[in-house]
PDB file of N, CA and C in Angstrom:
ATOM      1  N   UNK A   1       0.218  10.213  -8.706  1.00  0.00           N
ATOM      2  CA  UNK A   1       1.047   9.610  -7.682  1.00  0.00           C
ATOM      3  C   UNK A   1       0.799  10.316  -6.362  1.00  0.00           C
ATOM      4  N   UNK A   2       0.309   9.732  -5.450  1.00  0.00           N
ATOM      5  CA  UNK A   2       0.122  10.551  -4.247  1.00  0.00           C
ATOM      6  C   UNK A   2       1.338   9.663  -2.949  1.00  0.00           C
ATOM      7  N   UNK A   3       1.133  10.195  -1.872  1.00  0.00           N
ATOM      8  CA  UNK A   3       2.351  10.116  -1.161  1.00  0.00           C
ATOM      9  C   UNK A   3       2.722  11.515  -0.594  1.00  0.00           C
ATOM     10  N   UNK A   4       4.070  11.339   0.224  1.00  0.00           N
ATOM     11  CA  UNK A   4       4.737  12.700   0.330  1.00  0.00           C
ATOM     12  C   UNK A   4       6.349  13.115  -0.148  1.00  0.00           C
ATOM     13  N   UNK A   5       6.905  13.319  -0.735  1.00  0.00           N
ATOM     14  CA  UNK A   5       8.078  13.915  -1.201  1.00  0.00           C
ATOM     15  C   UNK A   5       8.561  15.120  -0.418  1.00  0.00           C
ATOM     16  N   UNK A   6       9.969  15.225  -0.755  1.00  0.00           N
ATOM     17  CA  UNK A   6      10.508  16.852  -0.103  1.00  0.00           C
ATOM     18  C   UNK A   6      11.891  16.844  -0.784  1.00  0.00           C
ATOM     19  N   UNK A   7      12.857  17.902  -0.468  1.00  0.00           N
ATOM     20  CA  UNK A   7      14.148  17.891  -1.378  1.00  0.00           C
ATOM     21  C   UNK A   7      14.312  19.307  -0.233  1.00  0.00           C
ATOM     22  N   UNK A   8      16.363  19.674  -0.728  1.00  0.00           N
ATOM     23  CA  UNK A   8      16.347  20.141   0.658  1.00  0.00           C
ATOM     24  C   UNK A   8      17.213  20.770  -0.855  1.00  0.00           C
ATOM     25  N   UNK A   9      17.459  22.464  -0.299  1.00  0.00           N
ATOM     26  CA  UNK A   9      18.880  23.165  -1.212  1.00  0.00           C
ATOM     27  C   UNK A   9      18.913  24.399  -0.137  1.00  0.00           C
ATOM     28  N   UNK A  10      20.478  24.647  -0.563  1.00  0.00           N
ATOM     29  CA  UNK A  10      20.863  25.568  -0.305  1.00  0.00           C
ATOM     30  C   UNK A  10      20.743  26.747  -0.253  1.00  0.00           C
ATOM     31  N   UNK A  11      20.266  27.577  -0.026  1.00  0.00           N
ATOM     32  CA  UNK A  11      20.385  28.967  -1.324  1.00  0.00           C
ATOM     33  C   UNK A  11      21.520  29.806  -0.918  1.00  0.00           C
ATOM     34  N   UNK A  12      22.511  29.610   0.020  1.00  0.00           N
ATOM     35  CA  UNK A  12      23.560  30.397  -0.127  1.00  0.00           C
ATOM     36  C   UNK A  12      24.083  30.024  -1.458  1.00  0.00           C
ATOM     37  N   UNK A  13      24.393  28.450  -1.503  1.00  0.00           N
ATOM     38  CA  UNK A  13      25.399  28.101  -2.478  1.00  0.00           C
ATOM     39  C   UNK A  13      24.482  27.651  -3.806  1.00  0.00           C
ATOM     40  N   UNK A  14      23.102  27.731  -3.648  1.00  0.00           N
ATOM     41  CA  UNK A  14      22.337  27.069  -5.019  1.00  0.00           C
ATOM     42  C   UNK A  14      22.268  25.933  -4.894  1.00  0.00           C
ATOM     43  N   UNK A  15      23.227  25.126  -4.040  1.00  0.00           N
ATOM     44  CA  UNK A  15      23.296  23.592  -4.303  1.00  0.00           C
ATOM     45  C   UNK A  15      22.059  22.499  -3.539  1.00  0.00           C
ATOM     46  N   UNK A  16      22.276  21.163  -4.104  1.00  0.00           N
ATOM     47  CA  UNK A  16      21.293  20.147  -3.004  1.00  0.00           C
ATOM     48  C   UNK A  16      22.186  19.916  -1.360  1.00  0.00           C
ATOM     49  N   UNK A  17      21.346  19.698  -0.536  1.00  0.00           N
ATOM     50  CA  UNK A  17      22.103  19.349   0.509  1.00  0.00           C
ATOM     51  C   UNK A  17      22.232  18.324   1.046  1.00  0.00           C
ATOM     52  N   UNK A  18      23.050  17.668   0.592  1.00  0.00           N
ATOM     53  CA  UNK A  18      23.023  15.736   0.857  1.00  0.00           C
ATOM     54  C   UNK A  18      23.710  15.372   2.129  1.00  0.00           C
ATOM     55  N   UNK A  19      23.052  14.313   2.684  1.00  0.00           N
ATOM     56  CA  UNK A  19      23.205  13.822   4.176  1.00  0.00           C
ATOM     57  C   UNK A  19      22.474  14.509   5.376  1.00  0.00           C
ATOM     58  N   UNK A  20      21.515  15.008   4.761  1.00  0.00           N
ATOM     59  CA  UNK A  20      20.734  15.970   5.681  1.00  0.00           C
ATOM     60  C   UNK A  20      19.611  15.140   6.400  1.00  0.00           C
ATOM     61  N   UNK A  21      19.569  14.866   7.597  1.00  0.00           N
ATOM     62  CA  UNK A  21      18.468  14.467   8.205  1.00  0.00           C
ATOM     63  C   UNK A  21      16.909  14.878   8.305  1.00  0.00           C
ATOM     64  N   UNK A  22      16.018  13.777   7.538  1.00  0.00           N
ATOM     65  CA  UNK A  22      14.537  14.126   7.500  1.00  0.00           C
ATOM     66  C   UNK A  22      13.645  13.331   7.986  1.00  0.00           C
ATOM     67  N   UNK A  23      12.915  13.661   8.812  1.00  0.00           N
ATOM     68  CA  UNK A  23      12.033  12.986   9.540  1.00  0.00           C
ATOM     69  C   UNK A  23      10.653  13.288   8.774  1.00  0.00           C
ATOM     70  N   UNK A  24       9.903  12.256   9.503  1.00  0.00           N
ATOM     71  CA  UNK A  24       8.884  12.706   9.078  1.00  0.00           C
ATOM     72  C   UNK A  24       7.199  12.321  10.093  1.00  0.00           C
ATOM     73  N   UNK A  25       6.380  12.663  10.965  1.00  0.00           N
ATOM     74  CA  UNK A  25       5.999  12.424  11.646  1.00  0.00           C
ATOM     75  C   UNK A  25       4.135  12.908  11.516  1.00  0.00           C
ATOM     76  N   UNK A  26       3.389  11.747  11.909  1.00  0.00           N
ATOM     77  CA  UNK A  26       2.009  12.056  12.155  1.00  0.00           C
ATOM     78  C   UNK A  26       1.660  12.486  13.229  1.00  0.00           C
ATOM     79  N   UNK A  27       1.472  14.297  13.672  1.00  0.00           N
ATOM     80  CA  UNK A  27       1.310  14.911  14.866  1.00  0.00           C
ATOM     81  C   UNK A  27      -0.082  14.686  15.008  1.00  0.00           C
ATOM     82  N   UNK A  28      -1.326  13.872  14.585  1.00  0.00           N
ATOM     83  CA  UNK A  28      -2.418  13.693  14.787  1.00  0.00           C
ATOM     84  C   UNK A  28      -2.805  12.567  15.980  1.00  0.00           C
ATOM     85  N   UNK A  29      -1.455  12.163  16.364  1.00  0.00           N
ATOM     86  CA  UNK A  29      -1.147  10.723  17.314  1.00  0.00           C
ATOM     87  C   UNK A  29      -0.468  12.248  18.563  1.00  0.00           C
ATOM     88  N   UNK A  30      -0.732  11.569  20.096  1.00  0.00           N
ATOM     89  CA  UNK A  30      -0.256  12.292  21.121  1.00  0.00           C
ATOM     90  C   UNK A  30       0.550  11.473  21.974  1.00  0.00           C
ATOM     91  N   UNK A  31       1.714  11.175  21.942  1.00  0.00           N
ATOM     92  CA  UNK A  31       2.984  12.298  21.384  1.00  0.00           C
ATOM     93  C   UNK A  31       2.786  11.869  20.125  1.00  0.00           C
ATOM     94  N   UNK A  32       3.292  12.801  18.824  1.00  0.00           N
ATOM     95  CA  UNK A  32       3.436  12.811  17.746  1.00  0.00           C
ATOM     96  C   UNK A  32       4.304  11.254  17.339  1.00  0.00           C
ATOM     97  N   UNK A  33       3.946  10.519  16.054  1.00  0.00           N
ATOM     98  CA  UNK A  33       4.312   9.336  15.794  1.00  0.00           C
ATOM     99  C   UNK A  33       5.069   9.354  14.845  1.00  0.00           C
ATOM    100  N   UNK A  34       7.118   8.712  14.799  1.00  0.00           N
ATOM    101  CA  UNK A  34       7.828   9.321  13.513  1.00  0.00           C
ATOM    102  C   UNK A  34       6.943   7.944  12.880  1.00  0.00           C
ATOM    103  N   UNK A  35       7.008   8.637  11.353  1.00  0.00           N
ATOM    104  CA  UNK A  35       6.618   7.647  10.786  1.00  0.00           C
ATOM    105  C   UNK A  35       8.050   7.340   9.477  1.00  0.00           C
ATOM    106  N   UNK A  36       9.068   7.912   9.491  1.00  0.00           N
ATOM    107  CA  UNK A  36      10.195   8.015   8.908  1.00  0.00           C
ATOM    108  C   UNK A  36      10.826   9.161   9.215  1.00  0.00           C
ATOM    109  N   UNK A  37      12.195   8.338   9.229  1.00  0.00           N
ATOM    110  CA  UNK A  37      13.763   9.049   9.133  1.00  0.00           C
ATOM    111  C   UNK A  37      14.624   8.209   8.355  1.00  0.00           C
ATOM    112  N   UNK A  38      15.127   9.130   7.461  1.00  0.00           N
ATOM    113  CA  UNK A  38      16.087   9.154   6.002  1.00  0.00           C
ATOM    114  C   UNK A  38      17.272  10.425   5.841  1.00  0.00           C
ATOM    115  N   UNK A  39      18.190   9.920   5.177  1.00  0.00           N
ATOM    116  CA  UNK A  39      18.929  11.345   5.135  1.00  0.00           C
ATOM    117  C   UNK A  39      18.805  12.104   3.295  1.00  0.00           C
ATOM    118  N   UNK A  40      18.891  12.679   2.867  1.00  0.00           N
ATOM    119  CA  UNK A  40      19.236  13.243   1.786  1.00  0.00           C
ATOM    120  C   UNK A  40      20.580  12.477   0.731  1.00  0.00           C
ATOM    121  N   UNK A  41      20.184  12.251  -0.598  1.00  0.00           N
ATOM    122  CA  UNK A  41      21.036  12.030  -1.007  1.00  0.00           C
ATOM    123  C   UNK A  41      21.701  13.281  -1.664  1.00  0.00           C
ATOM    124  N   UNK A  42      22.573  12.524  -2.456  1.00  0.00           N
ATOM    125  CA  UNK A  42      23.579  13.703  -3.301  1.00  0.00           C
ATOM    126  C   UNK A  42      22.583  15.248  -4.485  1.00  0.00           C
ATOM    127  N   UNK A  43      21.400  14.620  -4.606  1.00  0.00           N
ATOM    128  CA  UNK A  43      20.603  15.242  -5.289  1.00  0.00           C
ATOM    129  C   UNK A  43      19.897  16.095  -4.137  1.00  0.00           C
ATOM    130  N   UNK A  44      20.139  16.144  -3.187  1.00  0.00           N
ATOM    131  CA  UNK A  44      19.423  16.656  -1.649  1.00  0.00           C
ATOM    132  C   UNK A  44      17.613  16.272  -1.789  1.00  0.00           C
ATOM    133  N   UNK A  45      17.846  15.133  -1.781  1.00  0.00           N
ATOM    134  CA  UNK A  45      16.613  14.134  -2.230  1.00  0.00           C
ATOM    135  C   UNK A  45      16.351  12.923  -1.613  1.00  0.00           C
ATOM    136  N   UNK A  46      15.380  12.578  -0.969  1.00  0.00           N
ATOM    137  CA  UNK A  46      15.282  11.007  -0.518  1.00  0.00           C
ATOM    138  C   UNK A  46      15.399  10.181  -1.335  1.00  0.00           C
ATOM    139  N   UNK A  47      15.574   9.190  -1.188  1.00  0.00           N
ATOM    140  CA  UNK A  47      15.664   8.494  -2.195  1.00  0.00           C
ATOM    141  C   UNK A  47      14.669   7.064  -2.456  1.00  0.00           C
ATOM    142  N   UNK A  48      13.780   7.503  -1.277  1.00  0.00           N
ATOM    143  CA  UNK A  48      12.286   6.748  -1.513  1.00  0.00           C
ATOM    144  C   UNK A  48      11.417   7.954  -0.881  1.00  0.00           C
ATOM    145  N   UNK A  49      10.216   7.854  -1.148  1.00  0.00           N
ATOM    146  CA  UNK A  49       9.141   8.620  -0.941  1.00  0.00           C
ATOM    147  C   UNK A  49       9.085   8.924   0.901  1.00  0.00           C
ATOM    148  N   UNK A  50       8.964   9.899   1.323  1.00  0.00           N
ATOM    149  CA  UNK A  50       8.789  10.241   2.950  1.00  0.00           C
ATOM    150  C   UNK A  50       7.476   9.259   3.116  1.00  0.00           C
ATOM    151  N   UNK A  51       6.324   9.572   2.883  1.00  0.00           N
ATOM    152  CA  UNK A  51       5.497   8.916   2.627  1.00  0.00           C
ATOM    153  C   UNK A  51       4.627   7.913   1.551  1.00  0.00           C
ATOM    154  N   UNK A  52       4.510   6.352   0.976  1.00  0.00           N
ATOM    155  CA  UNK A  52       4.871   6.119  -0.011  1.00  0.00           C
ATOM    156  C   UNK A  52       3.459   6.405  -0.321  1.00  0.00           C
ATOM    157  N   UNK A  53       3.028   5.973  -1.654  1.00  0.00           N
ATOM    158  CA  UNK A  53       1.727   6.604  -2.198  1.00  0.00           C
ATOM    159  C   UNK A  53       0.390   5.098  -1.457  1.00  0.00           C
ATOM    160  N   UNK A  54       1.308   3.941  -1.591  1.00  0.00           N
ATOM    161  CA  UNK A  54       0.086   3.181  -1.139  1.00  0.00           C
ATOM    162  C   UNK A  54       0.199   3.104   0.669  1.00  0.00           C
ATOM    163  N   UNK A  55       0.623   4.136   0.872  1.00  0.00           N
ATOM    164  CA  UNK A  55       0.466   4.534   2.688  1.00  0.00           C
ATOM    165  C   UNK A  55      -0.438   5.446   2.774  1.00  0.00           C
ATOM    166  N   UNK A  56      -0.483   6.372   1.759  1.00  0.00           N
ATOM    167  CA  UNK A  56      -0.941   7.998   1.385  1.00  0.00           C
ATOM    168  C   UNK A  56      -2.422   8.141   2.258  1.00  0.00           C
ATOM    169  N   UNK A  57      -2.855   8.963   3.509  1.00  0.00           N
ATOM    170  CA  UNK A  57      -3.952   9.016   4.017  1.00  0.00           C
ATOM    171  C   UNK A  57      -4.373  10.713   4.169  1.00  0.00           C
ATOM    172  N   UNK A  58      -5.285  11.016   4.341  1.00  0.00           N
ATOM    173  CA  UNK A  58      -5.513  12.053   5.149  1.00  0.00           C
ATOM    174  C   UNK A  58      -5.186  12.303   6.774  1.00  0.00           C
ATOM    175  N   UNK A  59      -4.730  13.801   6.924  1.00  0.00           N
ATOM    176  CA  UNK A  59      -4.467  13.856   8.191  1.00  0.00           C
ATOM    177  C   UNK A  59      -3.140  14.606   8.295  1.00  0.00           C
ATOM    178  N   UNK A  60      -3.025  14.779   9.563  1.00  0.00           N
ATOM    179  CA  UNK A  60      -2.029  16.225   9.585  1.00  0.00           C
ATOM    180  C   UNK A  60      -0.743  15.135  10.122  1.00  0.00           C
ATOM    181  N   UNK A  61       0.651  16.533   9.620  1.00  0.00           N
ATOM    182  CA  UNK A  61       1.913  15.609   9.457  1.00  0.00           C
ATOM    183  C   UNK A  61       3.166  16.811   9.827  1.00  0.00           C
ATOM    184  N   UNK A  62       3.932  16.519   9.723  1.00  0.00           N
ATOM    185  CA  UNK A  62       5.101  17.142  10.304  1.00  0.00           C
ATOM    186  C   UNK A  62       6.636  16.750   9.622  1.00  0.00           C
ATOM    187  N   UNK A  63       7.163  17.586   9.109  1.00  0.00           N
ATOM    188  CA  UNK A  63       8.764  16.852   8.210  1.00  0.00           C
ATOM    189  C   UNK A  63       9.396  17.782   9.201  1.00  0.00           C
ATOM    190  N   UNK A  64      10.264  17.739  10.067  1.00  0.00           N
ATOM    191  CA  UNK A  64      11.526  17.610  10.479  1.00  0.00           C
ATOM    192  C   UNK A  64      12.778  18.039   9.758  1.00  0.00           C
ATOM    193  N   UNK A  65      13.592  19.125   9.926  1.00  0.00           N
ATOM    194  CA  UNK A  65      14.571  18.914   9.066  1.00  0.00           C
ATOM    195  C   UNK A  65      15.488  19.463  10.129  1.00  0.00           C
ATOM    196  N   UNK A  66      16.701  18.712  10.109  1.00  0.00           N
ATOM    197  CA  UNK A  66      17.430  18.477  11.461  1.00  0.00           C
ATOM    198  C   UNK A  66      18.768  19.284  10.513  1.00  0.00           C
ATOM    199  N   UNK A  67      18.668  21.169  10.288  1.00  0.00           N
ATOM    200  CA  UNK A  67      19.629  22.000   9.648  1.00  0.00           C
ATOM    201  C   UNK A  67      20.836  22.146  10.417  1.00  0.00           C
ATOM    202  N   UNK A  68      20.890  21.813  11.760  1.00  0.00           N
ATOM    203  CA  UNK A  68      21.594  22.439  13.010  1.00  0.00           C
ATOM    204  C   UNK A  68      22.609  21.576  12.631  1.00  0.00           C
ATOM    205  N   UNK A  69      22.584  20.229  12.540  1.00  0.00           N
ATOM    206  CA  UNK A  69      23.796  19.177  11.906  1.00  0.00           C
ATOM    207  C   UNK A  69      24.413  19.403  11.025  1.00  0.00           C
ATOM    208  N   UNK A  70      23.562  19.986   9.549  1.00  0.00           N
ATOM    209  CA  UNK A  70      24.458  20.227   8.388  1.00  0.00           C
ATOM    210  C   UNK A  70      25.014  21.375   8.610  1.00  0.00           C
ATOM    211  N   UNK A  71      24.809  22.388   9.100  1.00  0.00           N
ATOM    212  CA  UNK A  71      25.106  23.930   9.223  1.00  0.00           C
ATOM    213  C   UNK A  71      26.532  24.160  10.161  1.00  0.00           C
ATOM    214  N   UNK A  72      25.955  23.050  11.218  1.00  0.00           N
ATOM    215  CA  UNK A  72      27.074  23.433  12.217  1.00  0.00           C
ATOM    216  C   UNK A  72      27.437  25.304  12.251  1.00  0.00           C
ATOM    217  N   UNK A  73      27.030  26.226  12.353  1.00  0.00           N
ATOM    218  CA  UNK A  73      27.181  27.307  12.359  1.00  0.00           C
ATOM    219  C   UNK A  73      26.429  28.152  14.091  1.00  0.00           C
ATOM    220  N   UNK A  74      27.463  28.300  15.028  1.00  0.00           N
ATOM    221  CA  UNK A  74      26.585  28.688  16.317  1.00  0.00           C
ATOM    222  C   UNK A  74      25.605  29.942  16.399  1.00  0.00           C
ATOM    223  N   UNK A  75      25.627  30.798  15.230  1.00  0.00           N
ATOM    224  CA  UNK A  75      24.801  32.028  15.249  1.00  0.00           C
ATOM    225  C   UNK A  75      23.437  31.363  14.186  1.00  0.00           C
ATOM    226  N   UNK A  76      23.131  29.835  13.727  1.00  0.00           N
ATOM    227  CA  UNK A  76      21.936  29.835  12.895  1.00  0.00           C
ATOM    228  C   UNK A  76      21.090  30.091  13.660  1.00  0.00           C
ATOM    229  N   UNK A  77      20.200  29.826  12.707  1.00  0.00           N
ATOM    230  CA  UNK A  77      19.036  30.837  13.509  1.00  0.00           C
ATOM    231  C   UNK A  77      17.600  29.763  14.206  1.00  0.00           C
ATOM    232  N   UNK A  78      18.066  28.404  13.450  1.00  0.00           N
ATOM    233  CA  UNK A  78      17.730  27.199  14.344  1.00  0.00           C
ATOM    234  C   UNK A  78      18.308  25.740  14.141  1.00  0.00           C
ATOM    235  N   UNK A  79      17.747  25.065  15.131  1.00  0.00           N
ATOM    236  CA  UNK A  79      18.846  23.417  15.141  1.00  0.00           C
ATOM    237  C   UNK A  79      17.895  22.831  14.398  1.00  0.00           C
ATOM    238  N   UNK A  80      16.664  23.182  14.403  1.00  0.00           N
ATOM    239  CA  UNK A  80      15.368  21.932  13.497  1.00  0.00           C
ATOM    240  C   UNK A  80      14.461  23.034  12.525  1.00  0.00           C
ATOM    241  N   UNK A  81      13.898  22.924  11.531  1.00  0.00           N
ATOM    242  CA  UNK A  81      13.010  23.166  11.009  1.00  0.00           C
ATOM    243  C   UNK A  81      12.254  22.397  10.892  1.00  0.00           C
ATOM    244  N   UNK A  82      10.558  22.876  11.867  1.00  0.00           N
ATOM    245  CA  UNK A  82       9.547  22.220  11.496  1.00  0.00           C
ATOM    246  C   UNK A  82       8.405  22.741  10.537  1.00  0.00           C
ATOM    247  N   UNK A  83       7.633  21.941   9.373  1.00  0.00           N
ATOM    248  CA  UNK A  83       7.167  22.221   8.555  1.00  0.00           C
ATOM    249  C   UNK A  83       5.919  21.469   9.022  1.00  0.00           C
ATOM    250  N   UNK A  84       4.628  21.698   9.301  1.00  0.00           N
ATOM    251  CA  UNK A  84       3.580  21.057   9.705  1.00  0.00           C
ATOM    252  C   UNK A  84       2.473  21.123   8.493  1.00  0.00           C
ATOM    253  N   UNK A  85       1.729  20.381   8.159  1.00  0.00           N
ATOM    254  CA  UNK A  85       0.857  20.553   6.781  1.00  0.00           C
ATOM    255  C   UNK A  85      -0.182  19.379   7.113  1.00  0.00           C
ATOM    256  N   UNK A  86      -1.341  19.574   6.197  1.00  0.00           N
ATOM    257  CA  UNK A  86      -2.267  18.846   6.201  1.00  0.00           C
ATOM    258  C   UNK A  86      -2.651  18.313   4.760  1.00  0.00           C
ATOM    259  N   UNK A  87      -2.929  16.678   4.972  1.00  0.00           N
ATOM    260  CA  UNK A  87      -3.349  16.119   3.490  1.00  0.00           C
ATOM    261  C   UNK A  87      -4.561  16.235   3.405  1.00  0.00           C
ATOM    262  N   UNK A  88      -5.431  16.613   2.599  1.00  0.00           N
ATOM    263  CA  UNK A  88      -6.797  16.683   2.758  1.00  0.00           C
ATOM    264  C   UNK A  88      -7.289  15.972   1.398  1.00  0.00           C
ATOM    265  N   UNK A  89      -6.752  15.385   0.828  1.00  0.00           N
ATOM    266  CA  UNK A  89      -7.317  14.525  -0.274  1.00  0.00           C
ATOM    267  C   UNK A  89      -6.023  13.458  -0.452  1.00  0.00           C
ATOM    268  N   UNK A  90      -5.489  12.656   0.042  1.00  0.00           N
ATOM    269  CA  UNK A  90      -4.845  11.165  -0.172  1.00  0.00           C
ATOM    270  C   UNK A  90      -4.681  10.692  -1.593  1.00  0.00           C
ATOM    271  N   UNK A  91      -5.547  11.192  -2.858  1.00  0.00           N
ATOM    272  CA  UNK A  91      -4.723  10.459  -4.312  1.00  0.00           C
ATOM    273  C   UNK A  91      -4.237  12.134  -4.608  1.00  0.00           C
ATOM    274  N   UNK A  92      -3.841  12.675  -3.809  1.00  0.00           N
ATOM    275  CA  UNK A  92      -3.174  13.888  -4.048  1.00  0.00           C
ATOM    276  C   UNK A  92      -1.430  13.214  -3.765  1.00  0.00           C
ATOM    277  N   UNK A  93      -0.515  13.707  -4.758  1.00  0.00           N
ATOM    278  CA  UNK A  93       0.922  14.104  -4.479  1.00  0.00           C
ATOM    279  C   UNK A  93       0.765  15.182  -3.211  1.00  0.00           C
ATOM    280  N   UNK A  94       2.474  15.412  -2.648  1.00  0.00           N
ATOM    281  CA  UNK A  94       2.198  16.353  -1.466  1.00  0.00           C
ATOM    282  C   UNK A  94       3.801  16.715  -1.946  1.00  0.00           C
ATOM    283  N   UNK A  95       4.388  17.307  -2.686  1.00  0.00           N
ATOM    284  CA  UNK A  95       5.968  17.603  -2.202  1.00  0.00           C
ATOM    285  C   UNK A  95       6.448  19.113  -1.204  1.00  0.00           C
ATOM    286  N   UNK A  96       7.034  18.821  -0.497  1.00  0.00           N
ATOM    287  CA  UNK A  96       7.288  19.281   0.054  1.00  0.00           C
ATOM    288  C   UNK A  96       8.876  20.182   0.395  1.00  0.00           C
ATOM    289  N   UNK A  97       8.811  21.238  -0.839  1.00  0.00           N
ATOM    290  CA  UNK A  97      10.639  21.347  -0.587  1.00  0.00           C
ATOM    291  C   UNK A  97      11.409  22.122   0.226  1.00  0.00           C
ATOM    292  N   UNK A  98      12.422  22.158   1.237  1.00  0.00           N
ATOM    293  CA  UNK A  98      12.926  23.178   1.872  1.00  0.00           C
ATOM    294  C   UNK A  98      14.218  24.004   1.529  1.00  0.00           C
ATOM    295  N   UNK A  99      14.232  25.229   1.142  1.00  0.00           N
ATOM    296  CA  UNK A  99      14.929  26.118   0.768  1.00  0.00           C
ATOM    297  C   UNK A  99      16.045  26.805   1.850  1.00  0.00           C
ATOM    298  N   UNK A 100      16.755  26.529   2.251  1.00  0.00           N
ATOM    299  CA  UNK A 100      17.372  27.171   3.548  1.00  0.00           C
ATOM    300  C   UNK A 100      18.976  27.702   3.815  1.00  0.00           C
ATOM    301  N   UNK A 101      19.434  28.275   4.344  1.00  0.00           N
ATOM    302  CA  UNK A 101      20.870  28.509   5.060  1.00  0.00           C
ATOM    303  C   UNK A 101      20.789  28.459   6.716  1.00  0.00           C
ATOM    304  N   UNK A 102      21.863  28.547   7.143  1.00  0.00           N
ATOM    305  CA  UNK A 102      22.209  29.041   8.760  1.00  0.00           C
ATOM    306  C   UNK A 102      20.977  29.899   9.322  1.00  0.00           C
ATOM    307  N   UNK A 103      20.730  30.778   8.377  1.00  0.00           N
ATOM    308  CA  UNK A 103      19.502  31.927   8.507  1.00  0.00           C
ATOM    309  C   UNK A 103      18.429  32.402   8.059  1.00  0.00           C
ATOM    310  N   UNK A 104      18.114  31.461   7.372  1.00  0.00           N
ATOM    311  CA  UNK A 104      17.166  31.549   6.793  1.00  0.00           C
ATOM    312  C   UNK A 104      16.559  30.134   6.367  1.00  0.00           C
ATOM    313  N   UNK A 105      14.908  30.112   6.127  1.00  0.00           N
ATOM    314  CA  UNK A 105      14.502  28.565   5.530  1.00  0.00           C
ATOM    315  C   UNK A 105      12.812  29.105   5.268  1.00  0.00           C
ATOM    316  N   UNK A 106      12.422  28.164   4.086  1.00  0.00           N
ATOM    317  CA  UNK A 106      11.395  28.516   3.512  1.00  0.00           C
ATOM    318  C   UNK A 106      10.586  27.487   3.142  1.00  0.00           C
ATOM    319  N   UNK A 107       9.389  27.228   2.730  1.00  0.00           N
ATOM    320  CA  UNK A 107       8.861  26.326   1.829  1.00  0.00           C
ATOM    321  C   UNK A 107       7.951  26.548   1.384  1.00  0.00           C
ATOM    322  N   UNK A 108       7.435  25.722   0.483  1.00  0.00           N
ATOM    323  CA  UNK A 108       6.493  25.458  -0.500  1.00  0.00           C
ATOM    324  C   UNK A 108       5.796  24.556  -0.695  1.00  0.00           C
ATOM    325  N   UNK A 109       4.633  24.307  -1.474  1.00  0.00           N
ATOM    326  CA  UNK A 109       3.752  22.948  -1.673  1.00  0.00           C
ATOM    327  C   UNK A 109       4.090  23.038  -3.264  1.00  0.00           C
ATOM    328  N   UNK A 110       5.054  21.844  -3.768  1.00  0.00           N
ATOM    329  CA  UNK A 110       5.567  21.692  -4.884  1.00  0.00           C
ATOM    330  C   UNK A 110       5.068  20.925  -5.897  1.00  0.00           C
ATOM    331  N   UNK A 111       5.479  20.498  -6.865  1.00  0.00           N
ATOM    332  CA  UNK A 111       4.714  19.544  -7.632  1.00  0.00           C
ATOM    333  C   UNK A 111       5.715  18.265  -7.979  1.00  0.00           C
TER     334      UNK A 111
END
């Protein structure tokens, strides 16, 4: 299954973070082109593919994660997390998950 996926959690609380705003954008276009925005469901999960598999191309990309909304907290440590990555083979899966709090955020290339 190729495409792009992502999932969003907490790690203060362990939990998913649902209603969380995710974009998702091809920075290979000048200005950068969204190519989707979705929010998180209850599973802190889209609930269709960011990118679907018969879209799936090579080329560089950008997910968005708009923490500053869910956090509401004035000392985080940012309003957006950007995650920039490159597909370099298209019948490749791509997930993409973000791990984060107020102060912290991380990721990974998942399966």
């Amino acid at each position: 299954m190729a495409g792009i996926s992502t999932h969003v959690l907490n790690v203060t609380t362990g939990r998913p973070i649902a209603g969380l705003r995710v974009e998702l954008y091809d920075v290979a276009q000048t200005p950068a082109q969204r190519i989707n925005s979705t929010r998180t469901n209850a599973d802190g999960r889209t609930d269709a593919p960011m990118l679907a598999a018969a879209a799936a191309r090579t080329g560089d990309f950008e997910l968005r994660f708009y923490t500053g909304e869910h956090f509401q907290e004035p000392t985080a440590l940012s309003e957006e997390v950007l995650v920039r990555f490159s597909i370099f083979d298209a019948a490749q899966h791509y997930h993409v998950p973000m791990l984060c709090s107020p102060w912290f955020f991380t990721t990974y290339r998942g399966s």
